[in-house]
N, C-alpha and C. Protein backbone atom coordinates (compact mmCIF):
# COMPACT_ATOMS: atom_id res chain seq x y z
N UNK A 1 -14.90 -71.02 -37.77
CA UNK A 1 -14.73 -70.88 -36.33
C UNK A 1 -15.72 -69.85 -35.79
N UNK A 2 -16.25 -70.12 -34.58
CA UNK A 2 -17.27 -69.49 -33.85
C UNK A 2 -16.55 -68.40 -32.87
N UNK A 3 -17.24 -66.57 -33.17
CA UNK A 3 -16.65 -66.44 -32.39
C UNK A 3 -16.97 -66.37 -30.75
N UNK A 4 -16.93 -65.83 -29.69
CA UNK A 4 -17.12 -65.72 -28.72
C UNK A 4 -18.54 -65.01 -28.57
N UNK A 5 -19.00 -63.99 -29.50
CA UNK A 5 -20.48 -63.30 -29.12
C UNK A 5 -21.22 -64.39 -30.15
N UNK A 6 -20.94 -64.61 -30.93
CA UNK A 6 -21.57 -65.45 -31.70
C UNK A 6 -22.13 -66.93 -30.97
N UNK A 7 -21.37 -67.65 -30.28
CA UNK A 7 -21.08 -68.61 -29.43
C UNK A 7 -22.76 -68.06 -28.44
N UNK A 8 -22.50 -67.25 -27.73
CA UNK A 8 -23.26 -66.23 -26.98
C UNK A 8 -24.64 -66.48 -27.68
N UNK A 9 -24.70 -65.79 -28.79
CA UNK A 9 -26.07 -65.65 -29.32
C UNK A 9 -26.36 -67.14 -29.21
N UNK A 10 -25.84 -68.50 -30.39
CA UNK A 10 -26.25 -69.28 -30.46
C UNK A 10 -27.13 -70.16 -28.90
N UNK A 11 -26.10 -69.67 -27.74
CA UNK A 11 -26.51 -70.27 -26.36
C UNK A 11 -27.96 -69.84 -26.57
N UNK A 12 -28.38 -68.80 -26.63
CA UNK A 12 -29.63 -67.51 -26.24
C UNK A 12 -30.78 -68.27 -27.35
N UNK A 13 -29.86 -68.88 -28.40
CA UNK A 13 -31.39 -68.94 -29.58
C UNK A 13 -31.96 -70.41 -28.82
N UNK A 14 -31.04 -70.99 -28.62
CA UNK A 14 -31.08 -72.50 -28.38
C UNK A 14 -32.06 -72.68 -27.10
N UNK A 15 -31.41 -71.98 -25.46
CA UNK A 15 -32.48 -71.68 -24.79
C UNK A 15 -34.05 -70.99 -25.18
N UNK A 16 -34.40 -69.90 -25.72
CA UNK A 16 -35.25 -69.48 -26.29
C UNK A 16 -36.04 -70.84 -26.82
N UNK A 17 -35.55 -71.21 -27.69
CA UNK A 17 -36.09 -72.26 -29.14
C UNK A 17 -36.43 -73.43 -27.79
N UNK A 18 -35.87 -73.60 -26.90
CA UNK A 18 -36.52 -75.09 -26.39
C UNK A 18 -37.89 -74.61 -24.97
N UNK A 19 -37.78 -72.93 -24.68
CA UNK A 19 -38.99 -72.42 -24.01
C UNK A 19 -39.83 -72.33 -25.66
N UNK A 20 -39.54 -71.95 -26.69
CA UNK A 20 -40.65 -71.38 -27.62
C UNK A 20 -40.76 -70.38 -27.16
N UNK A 21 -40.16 -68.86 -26.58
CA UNK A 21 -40.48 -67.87 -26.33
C UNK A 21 -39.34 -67.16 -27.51
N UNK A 22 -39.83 -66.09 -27.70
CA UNK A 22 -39.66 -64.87 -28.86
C UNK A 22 -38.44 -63.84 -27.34
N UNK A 23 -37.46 -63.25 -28.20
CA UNK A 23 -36.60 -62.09 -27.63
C UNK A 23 -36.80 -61.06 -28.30
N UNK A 24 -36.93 -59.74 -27.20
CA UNK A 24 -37.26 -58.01 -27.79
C UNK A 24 -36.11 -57.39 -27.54
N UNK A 25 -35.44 -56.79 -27.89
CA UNK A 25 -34.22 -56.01 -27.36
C UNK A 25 -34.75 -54.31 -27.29
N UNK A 26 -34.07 -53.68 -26.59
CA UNK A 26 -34.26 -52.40 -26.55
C UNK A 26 -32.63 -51.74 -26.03
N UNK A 27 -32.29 -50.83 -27.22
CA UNK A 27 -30.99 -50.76 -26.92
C UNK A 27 -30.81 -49.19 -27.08
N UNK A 28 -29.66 -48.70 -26.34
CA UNK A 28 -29.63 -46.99 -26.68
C UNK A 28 -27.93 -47.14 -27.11
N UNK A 29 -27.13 -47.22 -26.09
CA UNK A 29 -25.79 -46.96 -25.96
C UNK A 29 -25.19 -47.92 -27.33
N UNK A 30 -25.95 -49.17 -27.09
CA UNK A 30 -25.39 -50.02 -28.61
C UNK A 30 -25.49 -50.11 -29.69
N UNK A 31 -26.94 -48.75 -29.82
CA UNK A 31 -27.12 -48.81 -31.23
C UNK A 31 -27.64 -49.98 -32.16
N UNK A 32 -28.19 -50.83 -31.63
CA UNK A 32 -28.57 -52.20 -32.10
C UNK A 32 -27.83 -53.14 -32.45
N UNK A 33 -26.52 -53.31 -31.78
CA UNK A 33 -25.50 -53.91 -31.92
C UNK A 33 -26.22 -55.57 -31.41
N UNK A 34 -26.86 -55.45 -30.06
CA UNK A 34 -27.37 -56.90 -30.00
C UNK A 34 -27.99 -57.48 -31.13
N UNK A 35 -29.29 -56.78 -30.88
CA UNK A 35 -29.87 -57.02 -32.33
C UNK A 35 -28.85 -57.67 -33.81
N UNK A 36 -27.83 -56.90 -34.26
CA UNK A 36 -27.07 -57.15 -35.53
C UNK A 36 -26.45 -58.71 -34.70
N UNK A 37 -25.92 -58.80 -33.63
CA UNK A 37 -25.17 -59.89 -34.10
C UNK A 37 -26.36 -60.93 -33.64
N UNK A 38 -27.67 -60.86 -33.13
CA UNK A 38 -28.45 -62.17 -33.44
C UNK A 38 -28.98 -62.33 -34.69
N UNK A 39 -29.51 -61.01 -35.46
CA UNK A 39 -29.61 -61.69 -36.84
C UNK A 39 -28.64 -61.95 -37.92
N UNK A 40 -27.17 -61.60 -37.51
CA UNK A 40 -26.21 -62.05 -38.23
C UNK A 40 -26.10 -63.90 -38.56
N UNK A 41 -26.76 -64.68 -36.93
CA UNK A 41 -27.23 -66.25 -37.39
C UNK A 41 -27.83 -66.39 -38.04
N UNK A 42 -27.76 -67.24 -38.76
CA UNK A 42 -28.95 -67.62 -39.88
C UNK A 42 -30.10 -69.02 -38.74
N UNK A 43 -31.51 -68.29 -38.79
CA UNK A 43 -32.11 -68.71 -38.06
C UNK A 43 -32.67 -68.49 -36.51
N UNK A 44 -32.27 -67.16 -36.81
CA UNK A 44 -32.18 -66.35 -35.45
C UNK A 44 -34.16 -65.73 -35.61
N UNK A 45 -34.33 -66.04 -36.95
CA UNK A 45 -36.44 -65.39 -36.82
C UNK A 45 -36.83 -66.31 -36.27
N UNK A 46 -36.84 -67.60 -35.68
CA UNK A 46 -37.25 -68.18 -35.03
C UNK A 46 -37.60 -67.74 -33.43
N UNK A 47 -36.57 -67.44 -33.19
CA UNK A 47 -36.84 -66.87 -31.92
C UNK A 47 -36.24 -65.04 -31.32
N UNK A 48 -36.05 -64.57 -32.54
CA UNK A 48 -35.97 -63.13 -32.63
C UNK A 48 -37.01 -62.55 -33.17
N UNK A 49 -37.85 -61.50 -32.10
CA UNK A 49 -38.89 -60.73 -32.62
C UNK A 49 -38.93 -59.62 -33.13
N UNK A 50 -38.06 -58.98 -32.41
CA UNK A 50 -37.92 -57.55 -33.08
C UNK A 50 -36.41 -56.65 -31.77
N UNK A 51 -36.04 -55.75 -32.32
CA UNK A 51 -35.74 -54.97 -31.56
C UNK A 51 -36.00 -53.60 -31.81
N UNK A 52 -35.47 -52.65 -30.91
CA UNK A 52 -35.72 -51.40 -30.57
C UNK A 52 -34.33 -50.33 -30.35
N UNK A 53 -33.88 -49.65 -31.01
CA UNK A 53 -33.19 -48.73 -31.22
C UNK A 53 -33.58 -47.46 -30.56
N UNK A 54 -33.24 -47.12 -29.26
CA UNK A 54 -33.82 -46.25 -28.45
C UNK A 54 -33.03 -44.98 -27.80
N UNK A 55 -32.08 -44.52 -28.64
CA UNK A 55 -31.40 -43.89 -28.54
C UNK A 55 -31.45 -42.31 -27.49
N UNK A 56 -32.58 -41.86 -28.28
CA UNK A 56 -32.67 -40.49 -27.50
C UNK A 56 -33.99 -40.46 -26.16
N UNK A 57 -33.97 -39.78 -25.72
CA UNK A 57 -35.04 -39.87 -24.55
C UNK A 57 -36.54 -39.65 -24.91
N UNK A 58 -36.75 -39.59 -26.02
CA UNK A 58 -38.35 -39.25 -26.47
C UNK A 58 -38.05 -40.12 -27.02
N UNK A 59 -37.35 -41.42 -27.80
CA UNK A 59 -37.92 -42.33 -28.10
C UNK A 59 -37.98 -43.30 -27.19
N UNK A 60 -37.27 -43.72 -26.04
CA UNK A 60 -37.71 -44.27 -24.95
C UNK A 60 -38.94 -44.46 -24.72
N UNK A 61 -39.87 -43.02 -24.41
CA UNK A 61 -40.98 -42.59 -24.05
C UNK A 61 -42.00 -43.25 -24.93
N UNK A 62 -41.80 -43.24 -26.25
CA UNK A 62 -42.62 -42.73 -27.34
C UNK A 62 -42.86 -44.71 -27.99
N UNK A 63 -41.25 -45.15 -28.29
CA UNK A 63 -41.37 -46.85 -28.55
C UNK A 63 -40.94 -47.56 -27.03
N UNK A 64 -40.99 -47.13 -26.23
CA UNK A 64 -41.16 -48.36 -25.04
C UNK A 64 -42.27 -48.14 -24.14
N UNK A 65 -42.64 -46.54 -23.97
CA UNK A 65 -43.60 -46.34 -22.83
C UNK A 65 -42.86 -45.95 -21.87
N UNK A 66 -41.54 -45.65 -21.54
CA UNK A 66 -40.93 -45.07 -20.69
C UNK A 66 -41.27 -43.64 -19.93
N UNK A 67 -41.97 -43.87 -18.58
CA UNK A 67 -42.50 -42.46 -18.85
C UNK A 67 -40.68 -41.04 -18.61
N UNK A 68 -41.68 -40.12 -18.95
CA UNK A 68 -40.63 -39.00 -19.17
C UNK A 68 -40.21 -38.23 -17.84
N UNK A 69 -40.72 -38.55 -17.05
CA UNK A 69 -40.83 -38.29 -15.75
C UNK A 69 -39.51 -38.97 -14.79
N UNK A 70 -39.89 -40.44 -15.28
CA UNK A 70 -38.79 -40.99 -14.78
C UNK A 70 -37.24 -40.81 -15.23
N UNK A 71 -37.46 -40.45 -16.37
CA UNK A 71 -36.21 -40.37 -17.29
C UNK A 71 -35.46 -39.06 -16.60
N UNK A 72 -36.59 -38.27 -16.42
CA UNK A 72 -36.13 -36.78 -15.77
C UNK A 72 -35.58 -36.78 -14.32
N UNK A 73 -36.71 -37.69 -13.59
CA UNK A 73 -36.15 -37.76 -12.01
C UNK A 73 -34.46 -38.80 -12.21
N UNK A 74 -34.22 -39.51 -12.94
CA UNK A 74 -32.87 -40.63 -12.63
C UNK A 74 -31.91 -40.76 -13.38
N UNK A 75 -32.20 -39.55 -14.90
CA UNK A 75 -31.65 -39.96 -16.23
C UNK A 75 -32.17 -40.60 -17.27
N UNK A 76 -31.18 -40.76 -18.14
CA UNK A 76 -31.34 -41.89 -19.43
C UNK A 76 -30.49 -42.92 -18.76
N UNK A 77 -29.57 -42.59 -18.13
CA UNK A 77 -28.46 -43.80 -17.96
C UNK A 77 -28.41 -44.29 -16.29
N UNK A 78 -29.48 -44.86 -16.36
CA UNK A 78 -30.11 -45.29 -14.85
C UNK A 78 -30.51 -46.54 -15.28
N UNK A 79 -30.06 -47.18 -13.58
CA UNK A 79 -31.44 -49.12 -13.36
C UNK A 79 -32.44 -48.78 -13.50
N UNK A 80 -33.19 -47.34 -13.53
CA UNK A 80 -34.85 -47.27 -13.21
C UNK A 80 -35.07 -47.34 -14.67
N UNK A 81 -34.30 -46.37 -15.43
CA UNK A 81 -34.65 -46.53 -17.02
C UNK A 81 -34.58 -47.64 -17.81
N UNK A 82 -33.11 -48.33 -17.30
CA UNK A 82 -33.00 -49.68 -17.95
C UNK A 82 -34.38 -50.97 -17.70
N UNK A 83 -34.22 -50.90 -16.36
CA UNK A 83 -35.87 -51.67 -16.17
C UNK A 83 -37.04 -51.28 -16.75
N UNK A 84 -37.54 -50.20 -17.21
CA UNK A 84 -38.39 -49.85 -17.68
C UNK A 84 -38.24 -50.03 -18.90
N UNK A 85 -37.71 -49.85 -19.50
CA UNK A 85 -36.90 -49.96 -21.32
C UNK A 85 -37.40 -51.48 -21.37
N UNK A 86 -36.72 -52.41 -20.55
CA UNK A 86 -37.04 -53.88 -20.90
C UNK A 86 -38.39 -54.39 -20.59
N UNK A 87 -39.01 -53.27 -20.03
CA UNK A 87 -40.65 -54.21 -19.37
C UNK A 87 -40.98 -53.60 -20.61
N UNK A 88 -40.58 -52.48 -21.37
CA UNK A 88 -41.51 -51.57 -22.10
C UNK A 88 -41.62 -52.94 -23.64
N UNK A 89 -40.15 -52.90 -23.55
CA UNK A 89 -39.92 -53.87 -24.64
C UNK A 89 -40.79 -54.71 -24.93
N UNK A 90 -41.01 -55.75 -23.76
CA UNK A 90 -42.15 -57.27 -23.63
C UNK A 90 -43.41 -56.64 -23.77
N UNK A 91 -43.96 -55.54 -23.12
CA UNK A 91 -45.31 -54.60 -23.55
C UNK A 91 -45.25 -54.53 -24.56
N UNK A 92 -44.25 -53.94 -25.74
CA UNK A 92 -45.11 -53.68 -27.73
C UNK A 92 -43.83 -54.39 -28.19
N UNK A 93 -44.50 -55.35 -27.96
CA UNK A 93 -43.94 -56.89 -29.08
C UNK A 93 -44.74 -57.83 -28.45
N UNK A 94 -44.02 -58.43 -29.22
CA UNK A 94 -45.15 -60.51 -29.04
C UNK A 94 -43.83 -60.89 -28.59
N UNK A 95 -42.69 -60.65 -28.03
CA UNK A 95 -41.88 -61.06 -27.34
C UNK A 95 -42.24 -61.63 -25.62
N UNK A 96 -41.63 -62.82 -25.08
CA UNK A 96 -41.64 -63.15 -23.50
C UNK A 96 -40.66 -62.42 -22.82
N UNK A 97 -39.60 -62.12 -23.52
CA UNK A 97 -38.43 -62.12 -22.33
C UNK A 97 -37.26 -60.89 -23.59
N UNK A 98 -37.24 -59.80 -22.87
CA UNK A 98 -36.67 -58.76 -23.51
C UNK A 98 -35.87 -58.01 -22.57
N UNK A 99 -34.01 -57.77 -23.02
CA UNK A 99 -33.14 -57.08 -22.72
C UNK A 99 -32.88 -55.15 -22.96
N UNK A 100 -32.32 -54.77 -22.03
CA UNK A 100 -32.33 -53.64 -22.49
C UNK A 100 -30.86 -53.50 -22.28
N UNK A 101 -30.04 -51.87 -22.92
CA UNK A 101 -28.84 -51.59 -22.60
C UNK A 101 -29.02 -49.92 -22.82
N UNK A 102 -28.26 -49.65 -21.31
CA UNK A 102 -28.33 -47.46 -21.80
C UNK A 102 -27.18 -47.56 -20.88
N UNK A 103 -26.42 -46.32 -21.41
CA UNK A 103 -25.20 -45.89 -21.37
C UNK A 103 -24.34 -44.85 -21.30
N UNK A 104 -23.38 -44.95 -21.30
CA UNK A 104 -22.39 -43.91 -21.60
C UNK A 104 -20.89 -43.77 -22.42
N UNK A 105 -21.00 -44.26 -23.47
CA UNK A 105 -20.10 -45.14 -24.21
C UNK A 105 -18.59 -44.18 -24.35
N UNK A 106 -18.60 -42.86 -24.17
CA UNK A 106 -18.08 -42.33 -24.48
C UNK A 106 -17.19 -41.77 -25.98
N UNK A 107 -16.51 -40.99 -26.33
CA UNK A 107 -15.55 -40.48 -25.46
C UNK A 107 -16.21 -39.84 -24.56
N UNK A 108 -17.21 -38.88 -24.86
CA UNK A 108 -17.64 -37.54 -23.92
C UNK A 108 -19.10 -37.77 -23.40
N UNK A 109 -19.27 -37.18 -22.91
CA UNK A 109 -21.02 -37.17 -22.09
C UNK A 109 -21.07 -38.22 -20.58
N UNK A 110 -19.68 -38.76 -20.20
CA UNK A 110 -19.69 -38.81 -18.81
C UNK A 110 -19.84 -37.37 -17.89
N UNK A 111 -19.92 -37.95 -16.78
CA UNK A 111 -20.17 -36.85 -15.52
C UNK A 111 -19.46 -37.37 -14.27
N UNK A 112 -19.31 -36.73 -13.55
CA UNK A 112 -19.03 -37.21 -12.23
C UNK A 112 -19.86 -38.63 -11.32
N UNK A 113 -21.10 -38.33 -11.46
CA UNK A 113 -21.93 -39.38 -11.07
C UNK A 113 -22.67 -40.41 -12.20
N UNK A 114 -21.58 -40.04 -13.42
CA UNK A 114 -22.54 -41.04 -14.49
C UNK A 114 -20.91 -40.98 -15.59
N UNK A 115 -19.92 -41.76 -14.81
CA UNK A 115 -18.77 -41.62 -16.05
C UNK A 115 -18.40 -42.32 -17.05
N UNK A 116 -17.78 -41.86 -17.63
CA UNK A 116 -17.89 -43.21 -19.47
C UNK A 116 -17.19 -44.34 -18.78
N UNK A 117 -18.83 -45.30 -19.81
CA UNK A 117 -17.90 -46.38 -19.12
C UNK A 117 -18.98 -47.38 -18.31
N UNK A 118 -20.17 -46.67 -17.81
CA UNK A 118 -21.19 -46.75 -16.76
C UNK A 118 -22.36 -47.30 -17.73
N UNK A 119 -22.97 -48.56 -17.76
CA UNK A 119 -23.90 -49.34 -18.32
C UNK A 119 -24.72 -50.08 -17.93
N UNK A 120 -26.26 -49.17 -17.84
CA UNK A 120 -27.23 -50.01 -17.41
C UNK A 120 -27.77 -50.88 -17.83
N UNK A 121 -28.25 -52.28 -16.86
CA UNK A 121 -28.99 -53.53 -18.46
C UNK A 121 -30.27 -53.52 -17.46
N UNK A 122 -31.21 -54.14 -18.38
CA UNK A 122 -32.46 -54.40 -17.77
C UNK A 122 -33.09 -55.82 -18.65
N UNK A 123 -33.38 -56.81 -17.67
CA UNK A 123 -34.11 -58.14 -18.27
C UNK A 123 -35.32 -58.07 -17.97
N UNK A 124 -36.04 -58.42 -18.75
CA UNK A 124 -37.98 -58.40 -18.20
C UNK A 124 -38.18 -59.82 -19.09
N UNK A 125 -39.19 -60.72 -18.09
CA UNK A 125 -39.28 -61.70 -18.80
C UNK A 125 -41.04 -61.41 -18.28
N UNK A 126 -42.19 -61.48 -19.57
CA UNK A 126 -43.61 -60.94 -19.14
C UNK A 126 -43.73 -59.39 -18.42
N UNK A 127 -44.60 -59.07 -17.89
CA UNK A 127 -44.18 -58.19 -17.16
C UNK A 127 -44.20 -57.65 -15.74
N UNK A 128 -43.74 -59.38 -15.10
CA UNK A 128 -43.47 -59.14 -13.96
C UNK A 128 -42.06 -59.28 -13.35
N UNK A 129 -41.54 -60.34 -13.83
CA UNK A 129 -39.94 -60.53 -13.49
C UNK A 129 -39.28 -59.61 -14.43
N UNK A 130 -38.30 -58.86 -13.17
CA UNK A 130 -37.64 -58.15 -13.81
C UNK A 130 -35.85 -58.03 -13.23
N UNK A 131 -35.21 -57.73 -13.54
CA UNK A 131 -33.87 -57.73 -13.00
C UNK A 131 -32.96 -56.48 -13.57
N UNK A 132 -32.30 -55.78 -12.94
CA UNK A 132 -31.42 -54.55 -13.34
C UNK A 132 -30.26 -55.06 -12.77
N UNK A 133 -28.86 -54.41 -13.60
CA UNK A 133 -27.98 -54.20 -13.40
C UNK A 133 -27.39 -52.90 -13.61
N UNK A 134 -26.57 -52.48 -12.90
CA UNK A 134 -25.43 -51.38 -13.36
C UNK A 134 -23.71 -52.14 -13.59
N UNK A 135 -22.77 -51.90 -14.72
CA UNK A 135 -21.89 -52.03 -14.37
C UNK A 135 -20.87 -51.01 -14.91
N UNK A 136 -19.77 -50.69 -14.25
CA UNK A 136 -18.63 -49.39 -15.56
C UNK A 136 -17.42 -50.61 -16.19
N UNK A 137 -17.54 -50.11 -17.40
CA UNK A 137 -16.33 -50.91 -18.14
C UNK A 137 -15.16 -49.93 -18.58
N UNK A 138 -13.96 -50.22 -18.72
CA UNK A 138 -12.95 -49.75 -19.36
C UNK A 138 -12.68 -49.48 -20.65
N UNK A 139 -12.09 -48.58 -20.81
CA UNK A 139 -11.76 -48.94 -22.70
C UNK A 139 -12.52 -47.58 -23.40
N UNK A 140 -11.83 -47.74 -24.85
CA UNK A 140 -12.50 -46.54 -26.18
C UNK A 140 -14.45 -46.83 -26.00
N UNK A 141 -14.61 -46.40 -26.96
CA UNK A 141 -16.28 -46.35 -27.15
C UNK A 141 -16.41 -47.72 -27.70
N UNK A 142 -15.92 -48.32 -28.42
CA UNK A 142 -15.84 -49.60 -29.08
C UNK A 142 -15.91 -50.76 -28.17
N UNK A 143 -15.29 -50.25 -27.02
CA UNK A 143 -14.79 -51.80 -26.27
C UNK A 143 -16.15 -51.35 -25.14
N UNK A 144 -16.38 -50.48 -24.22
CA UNK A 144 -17.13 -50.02 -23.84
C UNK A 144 -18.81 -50.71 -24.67
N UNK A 145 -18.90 -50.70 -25.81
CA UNK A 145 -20.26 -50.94 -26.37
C UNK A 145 -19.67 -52.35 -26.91
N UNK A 146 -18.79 -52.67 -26.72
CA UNK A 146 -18.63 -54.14 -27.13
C UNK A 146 -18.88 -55.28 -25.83
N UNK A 147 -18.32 -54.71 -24.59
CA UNK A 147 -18.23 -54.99 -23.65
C UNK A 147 -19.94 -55.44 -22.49
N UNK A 148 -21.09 -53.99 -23.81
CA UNK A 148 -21.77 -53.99 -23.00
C UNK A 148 -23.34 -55.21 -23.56
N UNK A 149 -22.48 -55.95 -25.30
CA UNK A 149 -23.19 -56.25 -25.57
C UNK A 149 -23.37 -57.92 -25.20
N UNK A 150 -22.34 -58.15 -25.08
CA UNK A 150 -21.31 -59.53 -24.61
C UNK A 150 -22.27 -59.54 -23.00
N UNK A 151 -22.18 -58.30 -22.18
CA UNK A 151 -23.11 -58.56 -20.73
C UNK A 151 -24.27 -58.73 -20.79
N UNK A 152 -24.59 -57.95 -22.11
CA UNK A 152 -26.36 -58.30 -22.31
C UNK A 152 -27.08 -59.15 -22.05
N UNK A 153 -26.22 -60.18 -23.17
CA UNK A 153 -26.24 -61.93 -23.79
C UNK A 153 -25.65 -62.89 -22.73
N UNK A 154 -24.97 -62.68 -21.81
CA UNK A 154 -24.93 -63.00 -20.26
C UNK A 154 -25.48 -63.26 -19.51
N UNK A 155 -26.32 -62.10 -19.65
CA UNK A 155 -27.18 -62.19 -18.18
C UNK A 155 -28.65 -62.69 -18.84
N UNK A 156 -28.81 -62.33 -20.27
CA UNK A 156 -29.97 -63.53 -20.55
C UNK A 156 -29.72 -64.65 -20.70
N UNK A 157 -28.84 -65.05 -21.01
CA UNK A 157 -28.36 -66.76 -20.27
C UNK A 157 -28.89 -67.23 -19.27
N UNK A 158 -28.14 -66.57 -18.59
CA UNK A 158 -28.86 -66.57 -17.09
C UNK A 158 -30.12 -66.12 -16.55
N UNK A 159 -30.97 -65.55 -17.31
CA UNK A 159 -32.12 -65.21 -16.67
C UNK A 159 -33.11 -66.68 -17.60
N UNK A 160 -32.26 -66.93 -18.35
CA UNK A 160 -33.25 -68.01 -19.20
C UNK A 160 -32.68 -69.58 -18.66
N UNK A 161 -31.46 -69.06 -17.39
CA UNK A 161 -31.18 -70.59 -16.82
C UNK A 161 -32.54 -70.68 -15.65
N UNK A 162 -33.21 -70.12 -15.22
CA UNK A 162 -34.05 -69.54 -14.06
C UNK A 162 -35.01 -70.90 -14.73
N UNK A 163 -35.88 -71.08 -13.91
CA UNK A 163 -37.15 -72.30 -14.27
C UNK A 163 -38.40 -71.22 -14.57
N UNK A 164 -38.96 -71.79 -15.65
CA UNK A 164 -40.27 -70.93 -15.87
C UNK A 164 -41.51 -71.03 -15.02
């Protein structure tokens, strides 16, 4: 039985596989959780290129090109960072169309204007279309980064329902 993110991925390889375009991920809050459950398919190198584990704010900078500037003027856990994370993504890879995710997974390191829970995504397909989201989810750190990987794989659905 298939489960529900799994289901998810397979949608994502299948679109991908009938453009022939390659996926980059760039992830902070998930820890490469997208990443693990697309290569958990068998057959996911077909149209999985690589991802990016981008945890702290100098590697942002350093593996996406994020400048540090921006990170400073809006955060780590900003639409400006998340968009940038995903254009940075499609820039160093042979990937078309690359997701990002930054966060606040909690328990701790919310704020008043940034509380656990609060998850930015960013889609870049080349590097001109681009799309941000913000959304806050409920729940432990688990459901929170489970929650945020399930939206990831969502909204590239949907950015890969779009006509090329």
């Amino acid at each position: 039985m298939v489960d529900g993110m799994t289901a998810l991925v397979l949608q994502v390889g299948a679109r991908l596989q009938a453009r022939h375009w390659m996926l980059a991920t760039a992830e902070s809050c998930t820890g490469g959780w997208v990443a693990a459950a697309i290569t958990a398919v068998a057959g996911s190198s077909a149209w999985f290129e690589r991802g990016f584990v981008t945890y702290s704010n100098e590697s942002k900078s350093e593996m996406l090109g994020v400048p540090r500037e921006l990170i400073e003027r809006h955060g780590a856990v900003s639409p400006e960072v998340a968009g940038a994370m995903a254009l940075g993504a499609v820039r160093n890879s042979r990937a078309q169309i690359a997701l990002s995710i930054t966060g606040v997974a909690g328990p701790g390191g919310g704020t008043a204007d940034k509380p656990v829970g609060l998850v930015c995504f960013g889609w870049a397909a080349g590097n001109l279309s681009q799309t941000i989201e913000t959304k806050h989810f409920s729940g432990d750190r688990e459901a929170v980064r489970r929650a945020s990987v399930v939206h990831a794989l969502q909204g590239l659905l949907a950015q890969l329902g779009k006509p090329v």
